[in-house]
Protein backbone atom coordinates (compact mmCIF):
# COMPACT_ATOMS: atom_id res chain seq x y z
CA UNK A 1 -15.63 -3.18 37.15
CA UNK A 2 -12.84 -5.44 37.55
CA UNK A 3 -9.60 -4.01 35.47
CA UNK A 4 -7.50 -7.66 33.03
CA UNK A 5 -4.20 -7.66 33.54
CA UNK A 6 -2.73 -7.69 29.72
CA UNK A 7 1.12 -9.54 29.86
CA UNK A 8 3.82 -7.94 27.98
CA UNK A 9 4.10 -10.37 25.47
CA UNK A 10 -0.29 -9.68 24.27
CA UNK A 11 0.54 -6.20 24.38
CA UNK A 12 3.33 -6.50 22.20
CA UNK A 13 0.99 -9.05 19.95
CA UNK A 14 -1.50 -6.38 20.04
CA UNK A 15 0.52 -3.00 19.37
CA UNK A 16 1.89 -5.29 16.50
CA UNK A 17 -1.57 -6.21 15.08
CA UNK A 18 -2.71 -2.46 15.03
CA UNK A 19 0.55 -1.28 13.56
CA UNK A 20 0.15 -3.84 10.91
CA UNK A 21 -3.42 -2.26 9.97
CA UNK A 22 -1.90 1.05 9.83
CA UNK A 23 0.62 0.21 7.82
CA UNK A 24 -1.77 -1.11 5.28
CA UNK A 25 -3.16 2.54 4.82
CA UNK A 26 -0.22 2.78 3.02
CA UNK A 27 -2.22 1.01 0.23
CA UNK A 28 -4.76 4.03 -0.39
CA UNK A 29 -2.43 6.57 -2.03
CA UNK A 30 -1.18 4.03 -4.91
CA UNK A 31 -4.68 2.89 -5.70
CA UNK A 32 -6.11 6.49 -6.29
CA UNK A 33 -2.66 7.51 -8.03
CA UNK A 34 -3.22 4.67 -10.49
CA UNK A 35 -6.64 5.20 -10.83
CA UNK A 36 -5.87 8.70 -11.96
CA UNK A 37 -3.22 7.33 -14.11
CA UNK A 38 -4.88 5.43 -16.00
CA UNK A 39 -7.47 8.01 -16.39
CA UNK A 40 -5.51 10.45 -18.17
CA UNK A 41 -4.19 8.41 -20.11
CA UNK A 42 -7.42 7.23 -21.77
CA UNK A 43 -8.11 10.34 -22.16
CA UNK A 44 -4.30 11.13 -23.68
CA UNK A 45 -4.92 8.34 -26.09
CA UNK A 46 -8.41 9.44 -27.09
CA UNK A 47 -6.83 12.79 -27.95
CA UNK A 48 -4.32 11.77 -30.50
CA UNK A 49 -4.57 7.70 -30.88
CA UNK A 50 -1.09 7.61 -32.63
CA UNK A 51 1.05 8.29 -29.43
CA UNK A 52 -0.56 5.15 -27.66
CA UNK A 53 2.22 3.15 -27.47
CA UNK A 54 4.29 6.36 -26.13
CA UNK A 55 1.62 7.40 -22.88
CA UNK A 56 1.07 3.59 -22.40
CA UNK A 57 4.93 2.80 -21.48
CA UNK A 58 4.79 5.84 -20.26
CA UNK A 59 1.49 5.47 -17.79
CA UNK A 60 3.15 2.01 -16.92
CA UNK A 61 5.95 2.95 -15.66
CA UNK A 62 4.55 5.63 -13.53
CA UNK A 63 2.03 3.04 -12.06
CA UNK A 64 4.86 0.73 -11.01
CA UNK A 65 6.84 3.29 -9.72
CA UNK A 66 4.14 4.53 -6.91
CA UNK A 67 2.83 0.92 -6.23
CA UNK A 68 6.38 0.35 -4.64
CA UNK A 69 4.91 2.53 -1.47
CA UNK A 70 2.24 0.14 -1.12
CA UNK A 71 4.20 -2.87 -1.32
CA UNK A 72 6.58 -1.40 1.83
CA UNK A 73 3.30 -1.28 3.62
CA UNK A 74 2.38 -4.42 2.78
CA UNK A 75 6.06 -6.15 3.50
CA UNK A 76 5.81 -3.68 6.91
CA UNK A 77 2.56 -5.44 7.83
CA UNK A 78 3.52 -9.07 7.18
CA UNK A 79 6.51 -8.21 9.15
CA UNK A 80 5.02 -6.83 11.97
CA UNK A 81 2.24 -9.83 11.87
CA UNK A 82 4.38 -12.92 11.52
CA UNK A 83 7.80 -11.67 12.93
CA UNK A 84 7.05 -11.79 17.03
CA UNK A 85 9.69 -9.95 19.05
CA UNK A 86 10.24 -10.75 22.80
CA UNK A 87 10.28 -14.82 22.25
């Protein structure tokens, strides 16, 4: 079996490619924290319907506040994608 030499330049491309699909795992956490989220507070409005306005704002907040770790991920990926050291 005859062994490819890989240049430095594809193995850069290629540590770069597989460190921009890790860094999109960064995505999970946010989408099941929302989930949840949003969950409870259904279930906080169906409780006492007066306060909706309160756990909505409330719930809204929260959700934008833990979808800024998945939007590093996401800015790490695109970096690490379309921003090629070593040119």
């Amino acid at each position: 079996m005859e062994m490819s030499n890989i240049s430095g330049q594809d193995y850069v491309n290629a540590m770069s490619a597989l460190g921009a699909g890790i860094a999109m795992i960064a995505g999970l956490g946010p989408g099941i924290g929302q989930g949840i989220a949003a969950s409870k507070a259904c279930e906080a409005v169906g409780r006492n319907p007066g306060a909706k306005s309160a756990v909505t704002s409330t719930m809204l907040l929260g959700q934008a506040v833990a979808e800024t770790t998945g939007l590093y991920g996401f800015a790490v990926a695109i970096i690490l994608m379309f921003v090629k050291p070593f040119k």
